[in-house]
PDB file of N, CA and C in Angstrom:
ATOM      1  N   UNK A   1       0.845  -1.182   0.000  1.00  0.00           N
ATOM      2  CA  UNK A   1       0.000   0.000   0.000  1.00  0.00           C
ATOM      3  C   UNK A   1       0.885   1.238   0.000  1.00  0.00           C
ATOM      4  N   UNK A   2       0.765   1.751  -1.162  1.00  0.00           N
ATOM      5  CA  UNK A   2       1.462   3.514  -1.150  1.00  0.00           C
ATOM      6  C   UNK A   2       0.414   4.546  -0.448  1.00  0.00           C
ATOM      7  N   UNK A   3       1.138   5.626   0.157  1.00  0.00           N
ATOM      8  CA  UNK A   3       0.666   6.929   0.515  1.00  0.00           C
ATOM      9  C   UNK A   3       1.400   7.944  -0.172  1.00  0.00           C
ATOM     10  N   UNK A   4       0.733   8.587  -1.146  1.00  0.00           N
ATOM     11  CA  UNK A   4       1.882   9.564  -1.371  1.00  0.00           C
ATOM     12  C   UNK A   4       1.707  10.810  -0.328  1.00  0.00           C
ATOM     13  N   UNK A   5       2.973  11.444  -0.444  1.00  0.00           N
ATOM     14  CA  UNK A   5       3.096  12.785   0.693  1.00  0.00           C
ATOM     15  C   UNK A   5       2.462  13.838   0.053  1.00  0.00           C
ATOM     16  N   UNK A   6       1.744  14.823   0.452  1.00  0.00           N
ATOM     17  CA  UNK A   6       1.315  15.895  -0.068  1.00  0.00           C
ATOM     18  C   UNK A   6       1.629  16.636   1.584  1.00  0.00           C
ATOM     19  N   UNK A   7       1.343  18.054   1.030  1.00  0.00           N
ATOM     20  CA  UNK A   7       1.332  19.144   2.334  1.00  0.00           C
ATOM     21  C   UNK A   7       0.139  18.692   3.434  1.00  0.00           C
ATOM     22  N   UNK A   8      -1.021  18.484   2.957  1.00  0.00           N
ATOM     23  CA  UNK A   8      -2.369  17.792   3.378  1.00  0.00           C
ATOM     24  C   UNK A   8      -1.830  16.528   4.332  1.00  0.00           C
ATOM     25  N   UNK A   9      -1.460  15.412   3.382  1.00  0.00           N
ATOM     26  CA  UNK A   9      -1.488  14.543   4.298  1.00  0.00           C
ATOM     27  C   UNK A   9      -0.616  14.279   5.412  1.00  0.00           C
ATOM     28  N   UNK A  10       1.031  15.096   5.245  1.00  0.00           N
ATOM     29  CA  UNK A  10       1.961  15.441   6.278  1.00  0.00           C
ATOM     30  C   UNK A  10       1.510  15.822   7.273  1.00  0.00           C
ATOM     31  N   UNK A  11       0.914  17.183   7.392  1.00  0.00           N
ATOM     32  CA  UNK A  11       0.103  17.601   8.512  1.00  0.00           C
ATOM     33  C   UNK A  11      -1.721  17.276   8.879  1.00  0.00           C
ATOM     34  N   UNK A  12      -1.899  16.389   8.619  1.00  0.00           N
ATOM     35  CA  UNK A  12      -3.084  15.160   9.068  1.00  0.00           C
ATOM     36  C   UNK A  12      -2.833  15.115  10.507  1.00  0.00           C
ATOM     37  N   UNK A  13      -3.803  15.203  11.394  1.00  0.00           N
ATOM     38  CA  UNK A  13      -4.329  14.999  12.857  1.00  0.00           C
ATOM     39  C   UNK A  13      -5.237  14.199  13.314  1.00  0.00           C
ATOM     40  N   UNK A  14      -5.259  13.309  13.977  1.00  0.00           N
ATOM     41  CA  UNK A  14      -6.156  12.207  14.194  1.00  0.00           C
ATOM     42  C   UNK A  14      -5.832  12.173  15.581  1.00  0.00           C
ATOM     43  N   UNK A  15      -6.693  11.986  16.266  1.00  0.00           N
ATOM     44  CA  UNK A  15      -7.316  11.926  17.866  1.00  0.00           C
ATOM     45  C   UNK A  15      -8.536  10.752  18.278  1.00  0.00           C
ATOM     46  N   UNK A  16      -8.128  10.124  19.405  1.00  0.00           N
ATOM     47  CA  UNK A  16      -9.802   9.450  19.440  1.00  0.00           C
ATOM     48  C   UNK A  16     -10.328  10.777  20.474  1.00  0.00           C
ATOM     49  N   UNK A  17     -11.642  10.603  20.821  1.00  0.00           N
ATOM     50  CA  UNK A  17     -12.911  10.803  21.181  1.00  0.00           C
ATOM     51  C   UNK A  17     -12.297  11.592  22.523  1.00  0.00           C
ATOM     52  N   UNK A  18     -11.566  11.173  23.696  1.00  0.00           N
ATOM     53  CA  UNK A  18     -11.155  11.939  24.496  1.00  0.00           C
ATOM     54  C   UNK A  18      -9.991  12.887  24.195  1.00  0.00           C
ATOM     55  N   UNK A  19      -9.292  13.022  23.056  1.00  0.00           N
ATOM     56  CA  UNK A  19      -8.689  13.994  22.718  1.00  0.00           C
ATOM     57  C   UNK A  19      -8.948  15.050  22.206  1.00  0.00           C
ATOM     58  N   UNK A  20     -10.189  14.831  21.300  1.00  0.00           N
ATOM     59  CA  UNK A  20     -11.253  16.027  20.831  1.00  0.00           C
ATOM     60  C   UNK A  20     -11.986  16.388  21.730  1.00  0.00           C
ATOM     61  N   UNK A  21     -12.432  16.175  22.691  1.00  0.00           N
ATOM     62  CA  UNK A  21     -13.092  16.987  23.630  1.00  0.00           C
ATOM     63  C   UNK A  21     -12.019  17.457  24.516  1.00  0.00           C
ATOM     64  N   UNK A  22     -10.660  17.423  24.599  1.00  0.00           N
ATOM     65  CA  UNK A  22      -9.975  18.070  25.666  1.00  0.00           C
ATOM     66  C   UNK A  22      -9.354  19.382  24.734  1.00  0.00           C
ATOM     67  N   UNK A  23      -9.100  19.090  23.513  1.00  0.00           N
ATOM     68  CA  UNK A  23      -8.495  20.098  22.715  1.00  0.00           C
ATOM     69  C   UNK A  23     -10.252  20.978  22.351  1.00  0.00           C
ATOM     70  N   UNK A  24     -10.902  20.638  21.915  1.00  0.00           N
ATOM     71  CA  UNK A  24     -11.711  21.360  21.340  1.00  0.00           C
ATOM     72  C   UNK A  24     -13.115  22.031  22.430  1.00  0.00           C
ATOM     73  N   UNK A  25     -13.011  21.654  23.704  1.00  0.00           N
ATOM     74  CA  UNK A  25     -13.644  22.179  24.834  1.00  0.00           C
ATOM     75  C   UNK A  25     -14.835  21.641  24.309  1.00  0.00           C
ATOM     76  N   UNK A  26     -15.460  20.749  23.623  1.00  0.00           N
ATOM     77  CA  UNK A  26     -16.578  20.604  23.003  1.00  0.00           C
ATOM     78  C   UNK A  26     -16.863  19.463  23.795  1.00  0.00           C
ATOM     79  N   UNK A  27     -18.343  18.854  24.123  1.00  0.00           N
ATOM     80  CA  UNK A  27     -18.978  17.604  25.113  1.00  0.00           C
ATOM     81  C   UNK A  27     -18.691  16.187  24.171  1.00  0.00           C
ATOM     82  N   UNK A  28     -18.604  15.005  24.583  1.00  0.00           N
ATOM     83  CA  UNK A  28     -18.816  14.223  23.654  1.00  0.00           C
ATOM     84  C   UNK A  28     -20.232  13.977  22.513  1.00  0.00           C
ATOM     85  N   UNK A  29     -21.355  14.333  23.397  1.00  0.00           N
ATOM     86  CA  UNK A  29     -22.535  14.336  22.628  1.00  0.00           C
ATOM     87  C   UNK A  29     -22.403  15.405  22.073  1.00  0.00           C
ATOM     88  N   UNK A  30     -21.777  16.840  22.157  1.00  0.00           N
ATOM     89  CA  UNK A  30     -21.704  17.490  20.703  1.00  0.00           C
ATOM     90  C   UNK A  30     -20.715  17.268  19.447  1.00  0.00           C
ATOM     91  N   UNK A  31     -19.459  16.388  19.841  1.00  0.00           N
ATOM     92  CA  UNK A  31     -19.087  15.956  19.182  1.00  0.00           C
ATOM     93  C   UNK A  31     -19.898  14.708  18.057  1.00  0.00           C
ATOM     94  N   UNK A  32     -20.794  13.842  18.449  1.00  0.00           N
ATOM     95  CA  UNK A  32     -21.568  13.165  17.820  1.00  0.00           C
ATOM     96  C   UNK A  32     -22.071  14.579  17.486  1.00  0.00           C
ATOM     97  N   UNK A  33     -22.675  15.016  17.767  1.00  0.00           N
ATOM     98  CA  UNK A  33     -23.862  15.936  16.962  1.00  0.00           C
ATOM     99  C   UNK A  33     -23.016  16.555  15.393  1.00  0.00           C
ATOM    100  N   UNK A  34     -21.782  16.459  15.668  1.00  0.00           N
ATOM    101  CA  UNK A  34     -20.774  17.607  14.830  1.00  0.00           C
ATOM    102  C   UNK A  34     -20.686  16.226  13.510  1.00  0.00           C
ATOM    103  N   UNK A  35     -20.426  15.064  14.365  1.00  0.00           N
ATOM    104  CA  UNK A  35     -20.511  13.838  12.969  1.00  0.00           C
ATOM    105  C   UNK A  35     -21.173  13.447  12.378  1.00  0.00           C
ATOM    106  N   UNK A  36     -22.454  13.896  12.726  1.00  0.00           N
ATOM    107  CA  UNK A  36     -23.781  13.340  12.101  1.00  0.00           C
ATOM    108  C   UNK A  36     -23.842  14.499  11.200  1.00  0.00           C
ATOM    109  N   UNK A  37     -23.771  15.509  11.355  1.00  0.00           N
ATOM    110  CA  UNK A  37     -23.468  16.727  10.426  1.00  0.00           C
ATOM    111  C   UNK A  37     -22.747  16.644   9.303  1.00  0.00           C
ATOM    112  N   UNK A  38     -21.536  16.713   9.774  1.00  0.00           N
ATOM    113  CA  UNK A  38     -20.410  16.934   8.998  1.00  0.00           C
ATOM    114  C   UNK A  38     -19.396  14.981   8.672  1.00  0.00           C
ATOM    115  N   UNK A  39     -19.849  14.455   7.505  1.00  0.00           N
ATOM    116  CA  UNK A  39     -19.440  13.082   7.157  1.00  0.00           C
ATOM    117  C   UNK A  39     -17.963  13.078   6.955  1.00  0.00           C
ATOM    118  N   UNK A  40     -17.196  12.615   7.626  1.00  0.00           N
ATOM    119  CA  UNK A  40     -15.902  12.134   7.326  1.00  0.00           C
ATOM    120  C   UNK A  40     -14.927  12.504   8.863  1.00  0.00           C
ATOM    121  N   UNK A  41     -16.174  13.367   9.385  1.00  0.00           N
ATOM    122  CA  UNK A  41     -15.518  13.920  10.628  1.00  0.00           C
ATOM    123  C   UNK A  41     -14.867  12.635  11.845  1.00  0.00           C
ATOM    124  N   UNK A  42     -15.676  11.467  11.876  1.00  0.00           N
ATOM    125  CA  UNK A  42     -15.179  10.548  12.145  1.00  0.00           C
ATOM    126  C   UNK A  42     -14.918   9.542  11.612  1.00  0.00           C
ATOM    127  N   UNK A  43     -13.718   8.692  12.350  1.00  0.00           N
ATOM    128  CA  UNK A  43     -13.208   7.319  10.897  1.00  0.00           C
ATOM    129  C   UNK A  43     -13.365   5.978  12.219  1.00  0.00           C
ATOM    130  N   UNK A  44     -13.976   5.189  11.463  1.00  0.00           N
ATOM    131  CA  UNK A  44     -13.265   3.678  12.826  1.00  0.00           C
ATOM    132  C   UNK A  44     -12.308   3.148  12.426  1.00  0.00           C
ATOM    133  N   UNK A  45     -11.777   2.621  13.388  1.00  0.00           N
ATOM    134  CA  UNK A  45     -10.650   1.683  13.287  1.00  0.00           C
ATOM    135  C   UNK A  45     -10.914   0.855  14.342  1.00  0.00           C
ATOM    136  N   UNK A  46     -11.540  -0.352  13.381  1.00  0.00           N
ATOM    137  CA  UNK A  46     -11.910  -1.370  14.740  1.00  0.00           C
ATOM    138  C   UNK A  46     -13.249  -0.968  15.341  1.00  0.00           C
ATOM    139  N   UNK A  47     -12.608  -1.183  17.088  1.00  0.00           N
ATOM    140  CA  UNK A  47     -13.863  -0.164  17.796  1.00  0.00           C
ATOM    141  C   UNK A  47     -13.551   1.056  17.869  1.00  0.00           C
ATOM    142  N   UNK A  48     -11.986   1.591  17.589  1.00  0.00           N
ATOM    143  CA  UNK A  48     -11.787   2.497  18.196  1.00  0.00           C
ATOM    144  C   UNK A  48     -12.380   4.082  17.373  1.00  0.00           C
ATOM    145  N   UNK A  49     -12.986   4.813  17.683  1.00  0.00           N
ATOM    146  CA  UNK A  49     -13.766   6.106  16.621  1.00  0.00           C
ATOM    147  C   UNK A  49     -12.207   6.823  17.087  1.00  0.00           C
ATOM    148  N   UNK A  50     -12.437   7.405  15.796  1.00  0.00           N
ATOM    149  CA  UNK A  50     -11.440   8.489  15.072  1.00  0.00           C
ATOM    150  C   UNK A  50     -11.752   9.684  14.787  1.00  0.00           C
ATOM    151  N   UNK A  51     -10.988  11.028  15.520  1.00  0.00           N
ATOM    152  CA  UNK A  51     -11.819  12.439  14.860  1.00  0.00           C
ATOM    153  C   UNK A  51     -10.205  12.923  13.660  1.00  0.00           C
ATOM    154  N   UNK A  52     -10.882  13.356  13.018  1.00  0.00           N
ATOM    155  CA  UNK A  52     -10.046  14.022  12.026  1.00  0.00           C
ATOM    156  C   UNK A  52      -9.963  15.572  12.846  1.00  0.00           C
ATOM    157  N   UNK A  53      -8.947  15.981  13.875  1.00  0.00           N
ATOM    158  CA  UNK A  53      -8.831  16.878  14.299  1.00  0.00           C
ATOM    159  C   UNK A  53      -8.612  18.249  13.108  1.00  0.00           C
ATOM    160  N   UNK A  54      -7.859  18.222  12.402  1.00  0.00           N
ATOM    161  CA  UNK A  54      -8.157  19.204  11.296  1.00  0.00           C
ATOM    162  C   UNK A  54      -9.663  19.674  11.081  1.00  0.00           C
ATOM    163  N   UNK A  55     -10.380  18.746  10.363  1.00  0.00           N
ATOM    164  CA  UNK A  55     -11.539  19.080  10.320  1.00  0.00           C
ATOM    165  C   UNK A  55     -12.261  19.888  11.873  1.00  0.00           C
ATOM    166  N   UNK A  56     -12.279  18.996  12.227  1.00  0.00           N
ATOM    167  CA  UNK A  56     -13.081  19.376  13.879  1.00  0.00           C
ATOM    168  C   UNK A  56     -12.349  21.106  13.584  1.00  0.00           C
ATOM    169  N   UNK A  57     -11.171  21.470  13.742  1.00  0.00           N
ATOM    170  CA  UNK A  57     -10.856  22.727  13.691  1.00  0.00           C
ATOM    171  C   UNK A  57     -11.649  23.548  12.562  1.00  0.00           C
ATOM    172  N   UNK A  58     -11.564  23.190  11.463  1.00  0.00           N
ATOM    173  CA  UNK A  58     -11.981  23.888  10.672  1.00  0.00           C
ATOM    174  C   UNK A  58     -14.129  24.059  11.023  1.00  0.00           C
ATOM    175  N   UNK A  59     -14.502  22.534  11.372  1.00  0.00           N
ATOM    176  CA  UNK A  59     -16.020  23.376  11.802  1.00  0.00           C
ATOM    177  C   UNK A  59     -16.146  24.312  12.914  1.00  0.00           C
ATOM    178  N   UNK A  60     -15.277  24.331  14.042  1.00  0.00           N
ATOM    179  CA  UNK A  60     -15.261  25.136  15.015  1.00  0.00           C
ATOM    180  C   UNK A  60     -14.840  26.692  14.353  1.00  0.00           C
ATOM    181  N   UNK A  61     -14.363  26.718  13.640  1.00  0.00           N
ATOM    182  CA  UNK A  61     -13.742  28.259  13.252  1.00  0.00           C
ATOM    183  C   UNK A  61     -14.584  28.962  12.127  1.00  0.00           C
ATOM    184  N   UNK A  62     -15.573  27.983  11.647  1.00  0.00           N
ATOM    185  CA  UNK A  62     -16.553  28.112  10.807  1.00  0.00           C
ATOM    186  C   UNK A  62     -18.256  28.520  11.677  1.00  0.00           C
ATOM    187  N   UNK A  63     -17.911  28.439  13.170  1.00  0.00           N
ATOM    188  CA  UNK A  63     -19.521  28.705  13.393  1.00  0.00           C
ATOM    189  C   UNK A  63     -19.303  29.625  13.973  1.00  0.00           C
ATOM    190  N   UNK A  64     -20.639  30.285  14.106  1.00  0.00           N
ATOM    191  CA  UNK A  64     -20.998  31.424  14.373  1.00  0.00           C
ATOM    192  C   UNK A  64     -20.130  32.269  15.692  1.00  0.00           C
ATOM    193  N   UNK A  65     -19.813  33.468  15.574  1.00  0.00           N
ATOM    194  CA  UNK A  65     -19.192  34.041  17.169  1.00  0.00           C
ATOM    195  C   UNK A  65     -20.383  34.189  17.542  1.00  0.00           C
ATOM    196  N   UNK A  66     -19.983  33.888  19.109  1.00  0.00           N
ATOM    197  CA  UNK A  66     -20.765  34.019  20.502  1.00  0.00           C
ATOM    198  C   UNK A  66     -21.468  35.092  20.017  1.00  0.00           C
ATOM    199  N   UNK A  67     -22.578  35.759  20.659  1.00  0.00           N
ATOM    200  CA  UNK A  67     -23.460  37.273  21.318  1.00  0.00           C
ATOM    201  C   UNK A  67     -23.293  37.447  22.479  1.00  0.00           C
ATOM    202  N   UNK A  68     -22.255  37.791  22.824  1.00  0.00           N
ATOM    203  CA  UNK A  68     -22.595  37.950  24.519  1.00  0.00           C
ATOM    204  C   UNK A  68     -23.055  39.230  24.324  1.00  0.00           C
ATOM    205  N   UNK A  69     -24.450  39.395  25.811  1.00  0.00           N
ATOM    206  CA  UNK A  69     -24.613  40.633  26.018  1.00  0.00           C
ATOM    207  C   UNK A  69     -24.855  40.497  27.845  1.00  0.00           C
ATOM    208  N   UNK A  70     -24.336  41.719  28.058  1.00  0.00           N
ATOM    209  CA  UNK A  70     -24.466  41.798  29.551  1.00  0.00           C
ATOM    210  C   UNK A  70     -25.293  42.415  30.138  1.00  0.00           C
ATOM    211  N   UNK A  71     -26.196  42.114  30.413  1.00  0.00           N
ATOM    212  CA  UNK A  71     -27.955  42.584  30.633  1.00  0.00           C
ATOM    213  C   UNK A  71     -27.947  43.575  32.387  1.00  0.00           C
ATOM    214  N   UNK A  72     -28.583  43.932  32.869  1.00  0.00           N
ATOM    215  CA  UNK A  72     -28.984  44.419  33.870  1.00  0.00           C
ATOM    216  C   UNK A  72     -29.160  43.056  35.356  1.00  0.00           C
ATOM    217  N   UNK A  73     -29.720  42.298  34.569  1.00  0.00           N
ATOM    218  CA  UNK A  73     -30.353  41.132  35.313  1.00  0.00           C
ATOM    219  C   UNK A  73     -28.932  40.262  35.760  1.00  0.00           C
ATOM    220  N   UNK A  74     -27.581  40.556  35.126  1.00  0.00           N
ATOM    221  CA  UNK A  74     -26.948  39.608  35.466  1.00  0.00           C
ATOM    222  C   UNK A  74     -25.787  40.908  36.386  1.00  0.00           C
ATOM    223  N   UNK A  75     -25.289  39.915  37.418  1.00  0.00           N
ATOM    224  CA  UNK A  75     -24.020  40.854  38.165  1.00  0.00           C
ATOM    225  C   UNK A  75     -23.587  41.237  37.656  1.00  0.00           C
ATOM    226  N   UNK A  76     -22.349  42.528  37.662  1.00  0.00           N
ATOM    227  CA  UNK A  76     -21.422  43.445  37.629  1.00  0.00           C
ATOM    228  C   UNK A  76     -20.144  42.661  37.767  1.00  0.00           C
ATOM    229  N   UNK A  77     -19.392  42.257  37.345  1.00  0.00           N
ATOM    230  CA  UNK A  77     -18.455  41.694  37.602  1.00  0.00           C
ATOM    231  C   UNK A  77     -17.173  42.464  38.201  1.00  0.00           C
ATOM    232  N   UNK A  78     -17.490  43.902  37.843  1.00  0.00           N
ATOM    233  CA  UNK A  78     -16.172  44.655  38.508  1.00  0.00           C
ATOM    234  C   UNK A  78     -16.938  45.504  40.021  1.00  0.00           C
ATOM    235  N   UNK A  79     -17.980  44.746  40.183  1.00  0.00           N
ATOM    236  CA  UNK A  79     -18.769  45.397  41.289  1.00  0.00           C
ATOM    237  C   UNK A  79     -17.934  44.860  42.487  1.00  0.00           C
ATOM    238  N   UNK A  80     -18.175  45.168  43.778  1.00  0.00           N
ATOM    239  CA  UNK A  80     -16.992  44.460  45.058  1.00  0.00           C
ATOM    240  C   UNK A  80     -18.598  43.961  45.549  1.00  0.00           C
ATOM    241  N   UNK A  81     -17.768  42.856  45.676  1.00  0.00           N
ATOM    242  CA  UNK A  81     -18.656  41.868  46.625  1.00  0.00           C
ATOM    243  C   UNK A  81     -18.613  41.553  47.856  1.00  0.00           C
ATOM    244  N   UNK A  82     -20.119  41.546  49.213  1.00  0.00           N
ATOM    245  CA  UNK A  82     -19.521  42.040  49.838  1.00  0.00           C
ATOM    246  C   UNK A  82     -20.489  40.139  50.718  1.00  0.00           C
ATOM    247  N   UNK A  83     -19.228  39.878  51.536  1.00  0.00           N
ATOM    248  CA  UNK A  83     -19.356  38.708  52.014  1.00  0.00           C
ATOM    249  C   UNK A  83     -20.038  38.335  54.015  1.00  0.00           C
ATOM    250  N   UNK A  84     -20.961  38.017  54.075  1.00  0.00           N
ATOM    251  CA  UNK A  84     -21.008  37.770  55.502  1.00  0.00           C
ATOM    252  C   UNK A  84     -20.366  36.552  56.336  1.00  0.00           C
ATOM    253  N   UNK A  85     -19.298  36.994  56.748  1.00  0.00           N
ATOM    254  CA  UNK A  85     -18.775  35.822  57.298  1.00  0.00           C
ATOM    255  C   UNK A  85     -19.246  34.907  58.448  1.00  0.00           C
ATOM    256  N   UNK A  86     -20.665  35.693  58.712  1.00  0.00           N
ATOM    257  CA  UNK A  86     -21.292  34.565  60.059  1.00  0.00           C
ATOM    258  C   UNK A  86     -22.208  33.420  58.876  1.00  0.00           C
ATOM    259  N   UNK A  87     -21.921  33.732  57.428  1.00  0.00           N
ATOM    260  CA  UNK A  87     -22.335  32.554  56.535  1.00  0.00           C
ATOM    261  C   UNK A  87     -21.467  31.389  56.355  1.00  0.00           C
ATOM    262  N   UNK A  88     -19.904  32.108  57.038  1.00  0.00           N
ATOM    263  CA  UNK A  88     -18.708  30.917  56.841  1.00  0.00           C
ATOM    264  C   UNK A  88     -18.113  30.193  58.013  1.00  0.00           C
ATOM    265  N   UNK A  89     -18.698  30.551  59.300  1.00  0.00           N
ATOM    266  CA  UNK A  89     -18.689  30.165  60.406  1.00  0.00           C
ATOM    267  C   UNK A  89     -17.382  31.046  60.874  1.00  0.00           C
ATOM    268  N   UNK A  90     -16.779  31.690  60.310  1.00  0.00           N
ATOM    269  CA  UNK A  90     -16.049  32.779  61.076  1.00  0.00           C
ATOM    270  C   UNK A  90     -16.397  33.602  61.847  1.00  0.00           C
ATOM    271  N   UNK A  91     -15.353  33.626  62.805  1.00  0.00           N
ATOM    272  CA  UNK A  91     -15.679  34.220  64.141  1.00  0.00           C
ATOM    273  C   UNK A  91     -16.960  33.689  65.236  1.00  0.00           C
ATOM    274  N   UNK A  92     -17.280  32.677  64.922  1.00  0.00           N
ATOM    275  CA  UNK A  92     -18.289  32.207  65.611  1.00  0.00           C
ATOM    276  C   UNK A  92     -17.459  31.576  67.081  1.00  0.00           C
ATOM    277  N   UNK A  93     -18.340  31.693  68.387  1.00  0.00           N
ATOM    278  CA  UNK A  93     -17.249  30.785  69.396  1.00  0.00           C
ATOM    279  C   UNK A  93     -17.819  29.709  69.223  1.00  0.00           C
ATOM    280  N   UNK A  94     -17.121  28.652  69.971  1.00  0.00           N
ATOM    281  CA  UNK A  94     -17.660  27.175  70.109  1.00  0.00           C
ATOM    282  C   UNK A  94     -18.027  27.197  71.687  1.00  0.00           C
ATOM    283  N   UNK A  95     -18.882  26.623  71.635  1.00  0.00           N
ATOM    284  CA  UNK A  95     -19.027  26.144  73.115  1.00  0.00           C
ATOM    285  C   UNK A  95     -18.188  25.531  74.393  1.00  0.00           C
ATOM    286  N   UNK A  96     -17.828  25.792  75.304  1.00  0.00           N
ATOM    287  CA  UNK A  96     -16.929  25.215  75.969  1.00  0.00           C
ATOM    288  C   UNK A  96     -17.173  23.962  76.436  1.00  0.00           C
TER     289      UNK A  96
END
């Protein structure tokens, strides 16, 4: 069996199933969701499933950016927060 070399297949990435979710922050069930989508995204070998990490990169960089918006309803994050420590049992005495 020949492979010839191209630029493509030199830099080829292949991962199983717990390597794409640690590189790509993505769940395993969205990873299925991403293969049922997108065909070739996974390969078997055996039992073992295969992500074509290239790809996986390229659908991630292909969807949509976030909307964050920071509403009224949600905290201030540069606000100071202010803590009751008789909620943390500090300073409380103990009984003798």
């Amino acid at each position: 069996m020949s492979v010839e070399h191209s630029p493509t297949r030199a830099h080829r990435r292949f991962g199983r199933i717990p390597v794409a979710t640690a590189e790509s922050g993505l769940s395993r069930s969205a990873l299925y969701g991403l293969a049922a989508r997108y065909k070739g995204l996974f390969k078997k070998a055996g039992s073992a499933t295969i992500v074509d990490l290239n790809m996986l990169v390229d659908i991630i960089a292909e969807l949509p950016d976030a909307d964050i918006n920071i509403g009224a309803s949600k905290p201030d994050p540069e606000a100071q927060i202010e803590i009751d420590v008789k909620d943390f049992g500090v300073g409380r005495s103990r009984a003798s």
